[in-house]
Protein backbone atom coordinates (compact mmCIF):
# COMPACT_ATOMS: atom_id res chain seq x y z
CA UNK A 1 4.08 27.28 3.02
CA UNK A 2 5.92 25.32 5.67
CA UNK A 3 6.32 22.38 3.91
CA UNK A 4 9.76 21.54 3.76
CA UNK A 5 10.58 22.81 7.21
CA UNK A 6 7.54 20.42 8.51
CA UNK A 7 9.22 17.60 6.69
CA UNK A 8 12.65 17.81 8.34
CA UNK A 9 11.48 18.57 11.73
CA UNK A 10 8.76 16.05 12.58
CA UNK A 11 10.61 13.60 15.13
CA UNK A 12 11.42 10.13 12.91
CA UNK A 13 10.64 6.30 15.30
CA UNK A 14 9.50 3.36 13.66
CA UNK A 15 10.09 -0.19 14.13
CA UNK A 16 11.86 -1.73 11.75
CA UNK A 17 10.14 -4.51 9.88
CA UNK A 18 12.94 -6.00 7.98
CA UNK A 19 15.10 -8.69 9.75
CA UNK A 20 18.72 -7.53 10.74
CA UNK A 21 21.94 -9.28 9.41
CA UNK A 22 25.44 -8.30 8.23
CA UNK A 23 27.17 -8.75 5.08
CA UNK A 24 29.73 -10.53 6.26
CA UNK A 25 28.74 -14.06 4.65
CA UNK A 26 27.54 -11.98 1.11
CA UNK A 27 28.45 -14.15 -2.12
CA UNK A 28 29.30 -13.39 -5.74
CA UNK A 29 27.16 -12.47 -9.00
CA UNK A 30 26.02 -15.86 -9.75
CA UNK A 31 22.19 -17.15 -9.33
CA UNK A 32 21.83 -19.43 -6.61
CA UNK A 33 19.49 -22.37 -6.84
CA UNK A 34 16.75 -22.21 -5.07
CA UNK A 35 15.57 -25.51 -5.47
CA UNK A 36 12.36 -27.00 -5.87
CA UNK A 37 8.95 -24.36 -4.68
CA UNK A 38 7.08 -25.14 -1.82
CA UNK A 39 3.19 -23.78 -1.49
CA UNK A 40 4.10 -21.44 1.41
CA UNK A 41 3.44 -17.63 1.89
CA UNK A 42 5.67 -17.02 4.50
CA UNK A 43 9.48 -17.38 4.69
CA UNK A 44 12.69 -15.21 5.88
CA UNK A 45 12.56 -14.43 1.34
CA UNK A 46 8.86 -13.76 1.10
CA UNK A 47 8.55 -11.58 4.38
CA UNK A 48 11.29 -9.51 3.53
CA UNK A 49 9.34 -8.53 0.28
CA UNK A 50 6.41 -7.85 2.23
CA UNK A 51 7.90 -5.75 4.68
CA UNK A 52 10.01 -3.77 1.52
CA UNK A 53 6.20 -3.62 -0.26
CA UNK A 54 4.79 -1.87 2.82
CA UNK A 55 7.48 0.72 3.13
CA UNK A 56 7.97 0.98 -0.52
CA UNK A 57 3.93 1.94 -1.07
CA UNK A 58 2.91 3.72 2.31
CA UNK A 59 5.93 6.00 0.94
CA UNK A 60 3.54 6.58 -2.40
CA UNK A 61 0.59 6.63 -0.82
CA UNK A 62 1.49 9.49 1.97
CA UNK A 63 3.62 11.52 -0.70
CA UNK A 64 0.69 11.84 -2.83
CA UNK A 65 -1.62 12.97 0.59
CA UNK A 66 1.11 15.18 1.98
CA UNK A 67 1.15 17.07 -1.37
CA UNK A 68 -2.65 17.64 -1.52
CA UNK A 69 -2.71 18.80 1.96
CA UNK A 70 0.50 21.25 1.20
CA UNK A 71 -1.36 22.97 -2.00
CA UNK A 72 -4.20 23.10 -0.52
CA UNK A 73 -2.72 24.79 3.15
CA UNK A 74 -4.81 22.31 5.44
CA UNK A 75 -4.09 21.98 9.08
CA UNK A 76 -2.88 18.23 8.66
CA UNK A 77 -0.42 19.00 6.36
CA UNK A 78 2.10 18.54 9.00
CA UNK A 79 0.93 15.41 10.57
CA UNK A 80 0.85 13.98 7.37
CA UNK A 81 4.44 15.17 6.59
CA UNK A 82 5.41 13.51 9.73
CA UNK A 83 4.06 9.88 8.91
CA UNK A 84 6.24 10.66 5.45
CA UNK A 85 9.10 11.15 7.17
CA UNK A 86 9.03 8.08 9.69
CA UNK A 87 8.11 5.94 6.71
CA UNK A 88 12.02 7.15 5.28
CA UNK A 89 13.02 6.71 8.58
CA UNK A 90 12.15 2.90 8.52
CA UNK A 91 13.36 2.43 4.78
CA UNK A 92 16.62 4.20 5.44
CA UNK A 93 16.97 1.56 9.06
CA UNK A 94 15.93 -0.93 6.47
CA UNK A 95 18.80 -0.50 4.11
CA UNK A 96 21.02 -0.08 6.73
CA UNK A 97 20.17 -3.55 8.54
CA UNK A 98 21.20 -4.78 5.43
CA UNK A 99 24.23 -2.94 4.00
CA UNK A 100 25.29 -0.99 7.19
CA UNK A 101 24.73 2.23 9.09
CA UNK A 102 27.28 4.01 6.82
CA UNK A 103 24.91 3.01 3.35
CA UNK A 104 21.62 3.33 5.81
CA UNK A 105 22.79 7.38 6.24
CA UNK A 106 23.89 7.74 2.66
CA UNK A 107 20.93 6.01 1.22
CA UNK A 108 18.19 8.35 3.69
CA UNK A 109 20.14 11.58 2.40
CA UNK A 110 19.76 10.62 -1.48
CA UNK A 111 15.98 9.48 -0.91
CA UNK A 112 14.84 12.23 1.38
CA UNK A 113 16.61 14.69 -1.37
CA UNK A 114 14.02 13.87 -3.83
CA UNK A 115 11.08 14.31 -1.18
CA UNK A 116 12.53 17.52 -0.76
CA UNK A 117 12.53 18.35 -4.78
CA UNK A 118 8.59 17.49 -4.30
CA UNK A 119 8.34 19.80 -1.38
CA UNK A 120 10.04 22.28 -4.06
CA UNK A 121 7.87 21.66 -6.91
CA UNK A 122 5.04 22.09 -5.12
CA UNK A 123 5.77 25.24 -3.36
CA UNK A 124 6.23 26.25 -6.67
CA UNK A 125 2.92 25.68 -7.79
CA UNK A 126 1.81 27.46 -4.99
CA UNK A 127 3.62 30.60 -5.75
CA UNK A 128 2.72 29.96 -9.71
CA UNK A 129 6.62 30.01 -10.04
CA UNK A 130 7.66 28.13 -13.65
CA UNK A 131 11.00 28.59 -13.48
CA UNK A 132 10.68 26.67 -9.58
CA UNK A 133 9.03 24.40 -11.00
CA UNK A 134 11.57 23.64 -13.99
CA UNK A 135 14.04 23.67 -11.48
CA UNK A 136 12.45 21.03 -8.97
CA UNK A 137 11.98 18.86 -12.48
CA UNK A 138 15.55 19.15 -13.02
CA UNK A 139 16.51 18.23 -9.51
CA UNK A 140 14.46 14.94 -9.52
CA UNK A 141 15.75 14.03 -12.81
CA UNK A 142 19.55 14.21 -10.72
CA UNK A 143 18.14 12.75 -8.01
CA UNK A 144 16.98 9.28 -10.16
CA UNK A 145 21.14 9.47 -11.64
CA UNK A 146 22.11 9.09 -7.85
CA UNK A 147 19.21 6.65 -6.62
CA UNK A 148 20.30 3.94 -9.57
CA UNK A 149 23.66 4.62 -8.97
CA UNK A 150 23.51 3.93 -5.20
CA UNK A 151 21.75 0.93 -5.43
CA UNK A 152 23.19 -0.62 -8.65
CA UNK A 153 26.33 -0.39 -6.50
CA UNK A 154 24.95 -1.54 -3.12
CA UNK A 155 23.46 -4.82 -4.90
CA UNK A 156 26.70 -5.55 -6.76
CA UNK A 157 25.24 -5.19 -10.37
CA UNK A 158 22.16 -7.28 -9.59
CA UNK A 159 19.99 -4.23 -10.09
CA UNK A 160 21.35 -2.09 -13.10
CA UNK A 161 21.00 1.33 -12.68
CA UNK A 162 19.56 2.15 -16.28
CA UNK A 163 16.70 -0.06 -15.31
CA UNK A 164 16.51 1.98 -11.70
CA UNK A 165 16.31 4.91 -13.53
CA UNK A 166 13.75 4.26 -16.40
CA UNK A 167 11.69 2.89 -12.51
CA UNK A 168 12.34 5.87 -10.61
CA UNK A 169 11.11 7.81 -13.50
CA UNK A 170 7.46 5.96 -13.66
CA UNK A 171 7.43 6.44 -10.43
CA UNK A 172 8.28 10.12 -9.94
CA UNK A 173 5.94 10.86 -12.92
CA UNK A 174 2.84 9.23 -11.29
CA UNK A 175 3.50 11.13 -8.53
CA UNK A 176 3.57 14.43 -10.23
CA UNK A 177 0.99 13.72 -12.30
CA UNK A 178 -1.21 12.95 -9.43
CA UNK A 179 -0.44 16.12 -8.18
CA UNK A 180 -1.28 17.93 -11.17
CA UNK A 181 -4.37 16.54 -12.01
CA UNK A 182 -5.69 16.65 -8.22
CA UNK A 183 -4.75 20.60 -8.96
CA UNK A 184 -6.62 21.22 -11.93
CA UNK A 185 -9.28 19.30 -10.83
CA UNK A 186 -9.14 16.38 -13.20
CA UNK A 187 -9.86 14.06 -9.68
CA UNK A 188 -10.51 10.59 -11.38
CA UNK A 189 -7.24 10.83 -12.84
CA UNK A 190 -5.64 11.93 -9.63
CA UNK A 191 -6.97 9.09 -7.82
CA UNK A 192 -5.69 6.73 -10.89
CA UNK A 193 -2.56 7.72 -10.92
CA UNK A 194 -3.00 7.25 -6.62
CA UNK A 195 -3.74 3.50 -7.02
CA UNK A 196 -1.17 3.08 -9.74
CA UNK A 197 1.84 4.91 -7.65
CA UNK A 198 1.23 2.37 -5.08
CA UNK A 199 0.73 -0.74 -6.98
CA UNK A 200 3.90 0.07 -8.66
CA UNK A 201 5.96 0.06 -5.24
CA UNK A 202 4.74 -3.67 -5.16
CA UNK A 203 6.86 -4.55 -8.45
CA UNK A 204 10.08 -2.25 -6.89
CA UNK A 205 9.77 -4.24 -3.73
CA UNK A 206 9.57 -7.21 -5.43
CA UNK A 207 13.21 -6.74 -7.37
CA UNK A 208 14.95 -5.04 -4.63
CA UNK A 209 14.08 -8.37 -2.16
CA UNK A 210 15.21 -10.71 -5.23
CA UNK A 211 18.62 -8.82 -4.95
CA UNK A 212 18.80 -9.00 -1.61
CA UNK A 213 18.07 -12.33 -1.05
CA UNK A 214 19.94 -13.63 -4.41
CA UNK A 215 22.67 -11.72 -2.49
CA UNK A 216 22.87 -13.05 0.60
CA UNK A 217 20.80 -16.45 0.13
CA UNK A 218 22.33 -17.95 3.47
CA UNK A 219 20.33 -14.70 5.47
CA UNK A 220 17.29 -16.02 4.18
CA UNK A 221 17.25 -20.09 3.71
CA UNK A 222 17.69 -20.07 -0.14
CA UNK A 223 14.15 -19.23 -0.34
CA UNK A 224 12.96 -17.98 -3.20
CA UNK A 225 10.67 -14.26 -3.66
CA UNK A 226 9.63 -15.29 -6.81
CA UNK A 227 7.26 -18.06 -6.30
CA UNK A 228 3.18 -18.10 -7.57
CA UNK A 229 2.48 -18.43 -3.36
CA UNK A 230 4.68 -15.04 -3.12
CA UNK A 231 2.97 -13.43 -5.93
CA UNK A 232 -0.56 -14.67 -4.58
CA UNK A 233 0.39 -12.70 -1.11
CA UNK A 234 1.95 -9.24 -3.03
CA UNK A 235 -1.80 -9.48 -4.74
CA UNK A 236 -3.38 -9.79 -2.26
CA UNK A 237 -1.59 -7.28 -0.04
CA UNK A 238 -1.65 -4.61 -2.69
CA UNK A 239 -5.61 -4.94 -2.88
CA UNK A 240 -5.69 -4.95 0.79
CA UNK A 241 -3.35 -1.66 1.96
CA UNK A 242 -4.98 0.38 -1.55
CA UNK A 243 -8.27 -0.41 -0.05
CA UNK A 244 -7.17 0.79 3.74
CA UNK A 245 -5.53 3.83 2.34
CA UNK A 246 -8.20 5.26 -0.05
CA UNK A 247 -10.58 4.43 2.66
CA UNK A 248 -9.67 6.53 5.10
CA UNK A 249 -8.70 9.14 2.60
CA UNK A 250 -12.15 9.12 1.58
CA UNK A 251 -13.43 9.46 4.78
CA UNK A 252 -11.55 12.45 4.97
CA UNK A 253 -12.82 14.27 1.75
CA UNK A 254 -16.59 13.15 2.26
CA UNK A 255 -16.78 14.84 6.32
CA UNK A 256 -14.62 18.23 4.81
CA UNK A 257 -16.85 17.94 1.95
CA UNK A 258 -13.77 18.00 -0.63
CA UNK A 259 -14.47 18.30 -4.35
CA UNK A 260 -12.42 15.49 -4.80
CA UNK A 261 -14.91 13.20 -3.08
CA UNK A 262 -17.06 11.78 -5.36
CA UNK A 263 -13.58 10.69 -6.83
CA UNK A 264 -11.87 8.99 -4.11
CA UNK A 265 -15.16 7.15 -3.48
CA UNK A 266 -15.25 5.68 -7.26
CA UNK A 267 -11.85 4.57 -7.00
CA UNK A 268 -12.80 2.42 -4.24
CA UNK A 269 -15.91 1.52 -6.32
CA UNK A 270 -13.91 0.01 -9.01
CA UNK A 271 -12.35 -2.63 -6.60
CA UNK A 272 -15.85 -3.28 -5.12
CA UNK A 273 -16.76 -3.95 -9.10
CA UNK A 274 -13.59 -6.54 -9.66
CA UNK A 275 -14.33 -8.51 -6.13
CA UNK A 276 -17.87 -9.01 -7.30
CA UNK A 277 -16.71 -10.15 -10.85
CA UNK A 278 -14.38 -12.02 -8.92
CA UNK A 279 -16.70 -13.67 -7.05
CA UNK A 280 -19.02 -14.49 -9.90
CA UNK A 281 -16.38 -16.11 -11.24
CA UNK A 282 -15.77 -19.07 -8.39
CA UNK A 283 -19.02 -19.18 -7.07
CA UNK A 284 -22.00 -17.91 -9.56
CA UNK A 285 -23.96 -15.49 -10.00
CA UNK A 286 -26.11 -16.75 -6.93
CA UNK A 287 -22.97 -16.19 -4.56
CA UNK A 288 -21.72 -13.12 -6.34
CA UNK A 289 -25.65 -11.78 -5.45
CA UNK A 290 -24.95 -13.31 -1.49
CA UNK A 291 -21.50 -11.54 -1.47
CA UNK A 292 -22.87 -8.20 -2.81
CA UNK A 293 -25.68 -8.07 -0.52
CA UNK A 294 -23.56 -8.40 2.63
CA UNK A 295 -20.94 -6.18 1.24
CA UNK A 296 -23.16 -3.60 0.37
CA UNK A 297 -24.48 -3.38 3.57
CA UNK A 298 -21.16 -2.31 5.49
CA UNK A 299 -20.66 0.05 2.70
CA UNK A 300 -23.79 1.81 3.92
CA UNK A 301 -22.98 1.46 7.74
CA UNK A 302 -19.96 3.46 7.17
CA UNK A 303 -21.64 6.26 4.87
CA UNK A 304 -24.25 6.24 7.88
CA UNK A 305 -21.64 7.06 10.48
CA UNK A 306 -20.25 9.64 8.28
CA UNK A 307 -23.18 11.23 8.03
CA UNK A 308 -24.20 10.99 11.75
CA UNK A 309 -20.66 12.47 12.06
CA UNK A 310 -21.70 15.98 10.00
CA UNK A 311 -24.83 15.86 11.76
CA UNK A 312 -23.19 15.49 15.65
CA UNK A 313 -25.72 12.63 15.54
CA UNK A 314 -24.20 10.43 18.62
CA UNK A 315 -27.13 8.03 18.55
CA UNK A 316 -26.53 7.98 14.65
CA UNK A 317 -22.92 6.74 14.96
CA UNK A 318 -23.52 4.27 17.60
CA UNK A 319 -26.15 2.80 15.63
CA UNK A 320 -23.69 2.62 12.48
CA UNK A 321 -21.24 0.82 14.85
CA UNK A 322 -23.60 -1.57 16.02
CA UNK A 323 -24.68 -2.30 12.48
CA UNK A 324 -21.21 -2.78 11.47
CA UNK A 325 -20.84 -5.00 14.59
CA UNK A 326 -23.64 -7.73 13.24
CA UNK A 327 -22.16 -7.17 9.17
CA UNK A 328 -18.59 -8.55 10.77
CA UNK A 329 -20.46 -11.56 11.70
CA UNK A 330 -22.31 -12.49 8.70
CA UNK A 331 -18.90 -11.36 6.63
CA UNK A 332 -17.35 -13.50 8.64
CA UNK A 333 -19.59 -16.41 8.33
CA UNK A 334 -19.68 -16.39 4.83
CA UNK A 335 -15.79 -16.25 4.20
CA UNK A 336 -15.72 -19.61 6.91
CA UNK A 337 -18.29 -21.10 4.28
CA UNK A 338 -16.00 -19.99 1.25
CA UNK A 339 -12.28 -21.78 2.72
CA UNK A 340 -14.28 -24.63 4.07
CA UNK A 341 -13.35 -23.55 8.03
CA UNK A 342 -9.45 -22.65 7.33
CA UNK A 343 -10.73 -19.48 7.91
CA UNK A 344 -12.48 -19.20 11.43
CA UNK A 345 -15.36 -17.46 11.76
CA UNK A 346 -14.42 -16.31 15.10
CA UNK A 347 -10.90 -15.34 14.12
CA UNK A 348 -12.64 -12.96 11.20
CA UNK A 349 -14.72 -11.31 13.49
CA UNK A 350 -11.64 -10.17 15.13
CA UNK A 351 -9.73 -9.32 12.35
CA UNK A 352 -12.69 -7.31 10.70
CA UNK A 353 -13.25 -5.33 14.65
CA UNK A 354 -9.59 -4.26 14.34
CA UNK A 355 -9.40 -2.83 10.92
CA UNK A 356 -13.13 -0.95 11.10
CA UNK A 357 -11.46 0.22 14.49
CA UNK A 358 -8.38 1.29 13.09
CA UNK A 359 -10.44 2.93 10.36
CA UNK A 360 -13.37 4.58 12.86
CA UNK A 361 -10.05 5.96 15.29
CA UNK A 362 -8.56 7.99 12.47
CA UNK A 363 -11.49 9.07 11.11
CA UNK A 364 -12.39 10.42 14.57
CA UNK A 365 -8.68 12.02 15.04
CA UNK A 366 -9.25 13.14 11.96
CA UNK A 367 -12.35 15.27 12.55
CA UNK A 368 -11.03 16.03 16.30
CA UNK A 369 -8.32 17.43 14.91
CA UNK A 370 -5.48 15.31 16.43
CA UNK A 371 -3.79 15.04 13.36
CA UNK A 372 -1.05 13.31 14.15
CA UNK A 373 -3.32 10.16 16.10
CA UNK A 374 -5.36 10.20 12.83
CA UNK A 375 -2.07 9.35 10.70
CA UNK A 376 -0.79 6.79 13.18
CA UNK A 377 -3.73 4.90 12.93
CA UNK A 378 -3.87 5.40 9.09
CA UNK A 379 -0.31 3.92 9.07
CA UNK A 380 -1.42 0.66 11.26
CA UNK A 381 -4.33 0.10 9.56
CA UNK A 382 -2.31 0.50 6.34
CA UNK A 383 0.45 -2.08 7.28
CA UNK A 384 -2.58 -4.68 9.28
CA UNK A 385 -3.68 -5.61 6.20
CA UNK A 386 -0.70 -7.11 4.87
CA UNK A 387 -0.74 -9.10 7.87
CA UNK A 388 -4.28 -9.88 6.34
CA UNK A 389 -3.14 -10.68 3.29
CA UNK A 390 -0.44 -13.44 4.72
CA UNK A 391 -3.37 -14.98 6.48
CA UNK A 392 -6.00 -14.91 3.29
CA UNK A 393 -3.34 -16.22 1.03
CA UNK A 394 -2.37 -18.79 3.16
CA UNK A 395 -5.50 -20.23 3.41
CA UNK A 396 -5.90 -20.02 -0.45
CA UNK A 397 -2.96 -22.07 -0.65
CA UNK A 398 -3.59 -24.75 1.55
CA UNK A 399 -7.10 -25.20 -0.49
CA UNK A 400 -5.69 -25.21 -4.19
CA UNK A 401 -2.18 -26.31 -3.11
CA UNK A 402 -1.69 -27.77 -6.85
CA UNK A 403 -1.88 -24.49 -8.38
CA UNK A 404 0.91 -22.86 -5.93
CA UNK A 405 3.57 -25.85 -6.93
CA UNK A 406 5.83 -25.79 -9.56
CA UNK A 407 9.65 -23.70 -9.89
CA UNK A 408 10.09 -20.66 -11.34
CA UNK A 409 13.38 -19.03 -12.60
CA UNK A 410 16.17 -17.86 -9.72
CA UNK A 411 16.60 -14.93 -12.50
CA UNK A 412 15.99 -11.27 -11.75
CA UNK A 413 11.78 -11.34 -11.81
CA UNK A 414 10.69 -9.16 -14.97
CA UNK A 415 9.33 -6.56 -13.44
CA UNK A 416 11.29 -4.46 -14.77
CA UNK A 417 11.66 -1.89 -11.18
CA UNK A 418 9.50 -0.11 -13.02
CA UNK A 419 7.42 -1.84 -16.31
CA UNK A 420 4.23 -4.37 -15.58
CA UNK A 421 4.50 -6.98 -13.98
CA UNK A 422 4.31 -9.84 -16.28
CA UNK A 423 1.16 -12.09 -15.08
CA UNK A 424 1.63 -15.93 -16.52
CA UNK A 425 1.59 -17.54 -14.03
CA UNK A 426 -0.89 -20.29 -12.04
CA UNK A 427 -0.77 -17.62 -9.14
CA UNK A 428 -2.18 -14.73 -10.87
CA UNK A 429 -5.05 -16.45 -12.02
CA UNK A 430 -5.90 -17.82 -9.05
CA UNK A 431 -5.55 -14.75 -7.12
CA UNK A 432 -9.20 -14.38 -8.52
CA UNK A 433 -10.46 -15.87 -5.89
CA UNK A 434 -8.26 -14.16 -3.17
CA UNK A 435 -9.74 -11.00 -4.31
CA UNK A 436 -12.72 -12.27 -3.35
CA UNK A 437 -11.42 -13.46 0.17
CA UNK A 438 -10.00 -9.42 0.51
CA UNK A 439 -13.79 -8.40 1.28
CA UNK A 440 -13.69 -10.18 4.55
CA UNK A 441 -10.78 -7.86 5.95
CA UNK A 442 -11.57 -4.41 3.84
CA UNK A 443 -13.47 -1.66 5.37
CA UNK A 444 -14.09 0.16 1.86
CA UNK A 445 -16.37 2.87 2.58
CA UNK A 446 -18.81 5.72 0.91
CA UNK A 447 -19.18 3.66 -2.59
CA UNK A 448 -22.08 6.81 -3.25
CA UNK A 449 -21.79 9.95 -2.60
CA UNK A 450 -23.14 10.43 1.19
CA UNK A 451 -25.42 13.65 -0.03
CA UNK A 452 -26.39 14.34 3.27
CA UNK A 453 -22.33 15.63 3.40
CA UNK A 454 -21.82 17.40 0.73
């Protein structure tokens, strides 16, 4: 296989997402104040822990794709390397804008090192080689020593490195054992251990933003990452950019026909399960039955253009499209009706046209074999829905603003870089009903298995 020589020589650009400053003005060890919360969703604090979220899981989410499509020699392996490798590109800018072009080149070196180890181990497997795949083991057990070290030292001691490590370790086990259970076919835990490698980049962006901005406070208004409005927008933004992944993924499986497919479809089932719970839960079981109904429906127009797809059914597909056209308007209606208007109907419409775009573009690069199109539009629809989640969670907040107030602790947030997230407060419970407000802007697809693929 050409994997590691695809992963080194795919040209790296990305825009950076994460605002540039020096350390000139950075202070000592001691916890600044933050001072009393405000309901708000979006400051210099809480975008910077977005933008390290998206990086942090697209990096999950595309390792565990670019491994499938090494073992199993596909001709987008190499596209999909590529997206890999200009997601490192922007973390490695990332670090830089923050400790300097010297740390930004010495952190991209350590962090491509262990992609490289995964490259290994899975070349490995390819050539049934044990003792490779011992070795590559052995390498990415270094590699976490050198990771914790690096950033233990970058953050002055505000991120320990034995906590880095025991975090690097979940999350080069999930990885690995999404690998290995996508190669001996045990698919629902593959696509488990999928969702779960990318939730868990959530919690590690989460304490490397707190450093950061506990770090350099001035760089970012003494705001605050750790708020219940923060928390609400990482929920919501997690649910959003699994769902936009997985999707397309799917897509992917059902046209090739992958074994995997009924898999990747039931992983997206079990978030259409919790939103319908969820929306039981605020509104009944008369607008959970509303909600399911119109949900359902888009499900099916995707499935249907699928289908057409296989079948070289043009009329097919443009009649899925125009079906999908009339579900973004009643969607969109319904979440107006849900935030009393904070949400315009008009404005959802859009929203909901350029994510089933976004998804409909690399599905069709996909299957016209412009790989690397079909990953660049994975990636934007991948990072539009955190933009989605700002908006949804903002609009949350401005309806139940007494269950965003309050002040939580300037202290390191227990998560742990690597343990669960600990889920007390007002924020998680209410993100209940932002789970339901995630169906407006999610183009989940293929919830049954489109037979007429397979």
């Amino acid at each position: 296989m050409k994997m590691k020589k695809a992963l080194l020589a795919v040209p790296l650009s990305v825009s950076l997402l994460i605002p540039t400053f020096t350390v000139a003005n950075a202070h000592g060890h001691e916890n600044h104040s933050k001072g009393p919360m405000s309901a708000e969703v979006s400051n210099p604090a809480i975008d910077l822990r977005a933008s390290l979220d998206t990086l942090l899981s697209e990096h999950a989410f595309l390792a565990v794709v670019a491994m499938q499509k090494g073992i199993d020699g596909k001709e987008d392996f190499e596209a999909a390397a590529g997206q890999l490798n200009q997601n490192t590109e922007a973390l490695s800018k990332a670090v830089g804008s923050v400790y300097g072009e010297e740390a930004g080149a010495q952190f991209k070196e350590i962090w491509s090192s262990h992609i490289g180890y995964f490259v290994d181990y899975v070349t490995a497997t390819a050539e049934n080689n044990e003792e490779g795949r011992k070795q590559a083991l052995a390498e990415l057990d270094k590699y976490r020593t050198t990771q914790a070290d690096f950033l233990d030292k970058a953050t002055e001691g505000r991120l320990k490195a034995a906590d880095l490590e025991e975090g690097l370790k979940v999350h080069i086990d999930q990885l690995i054992w999404a690998f290995e259970s996508y190669r001996t076919g045990e698919y629902d835990k593959a696509y488990d251990n999928i969702s779960e490698a990318m939730h868990h980049m959530f919690m590690t962006g989460k304490g490397l933003s707190w450093a950061i901005t506990d770090q350099f406070p001035d760089k970012f208004e003494n705001k605050s990452v750790d708020t219940p409005a923060a928390d609400l927008r990482a929920d919501l933004n997690s649910v959003f950019s699994a769902h936009a992944a997985l999707a397309a993924l799917t897509m992917q499986k059902g046209i090739d026909g992958a074994k995997d497919f009924e898999a990747a479809a039931a992983e997206l089932n079990e978030n259409t399960d919790d939103i319908t719970a969820a929306v039981e839960s605020v509104y009944g079981a008369e607008g959970a039955a509303q909600f399911k109904e119109i949900w359902s429906s888009h499900i099916g127009y995707f499935v249907d253009y699928v289908t057409a797809t296989a079948e070289k059914n043009e009329d097919g597909k443009k009649q899925a499209i125009a079906e999908l056209d009339e579900y973004r308007m009643e969607q969109a209606k319904f979440l107006d009706t849900a935030t009393e208007g904070r949400l315009k109907a008009a404005d959802l419409e859009e929203g909901l046209k350029v994510h089933i775009d976004q998804l409909l573009n690399a599905f069709n690069s996909y299957t016209g074999k412009d790989y690397p199109a079909a990953y660049k539009n994975i990636s934007e629809a991948y990072a539009h829905m955190f933009g989605v989640g700002q908006s949804l969670s903002g609009a949350i907040v401005d309806q139940f603003p007494d269950k965003f107030a309050g002040q939580k602790p300037s202290d390191m947030p227990k998560t742990g870089m690597g343990g669960m997230r600990q889920s007390t407060n007002d924020a998680i419970l209410w993100s209940l009903f932002g789970l339901i407000l995630a169906s407006a802007t999610t183009a989940m697809i293929l919830r049954k298995k489109a037979t007429n693929n397979s």
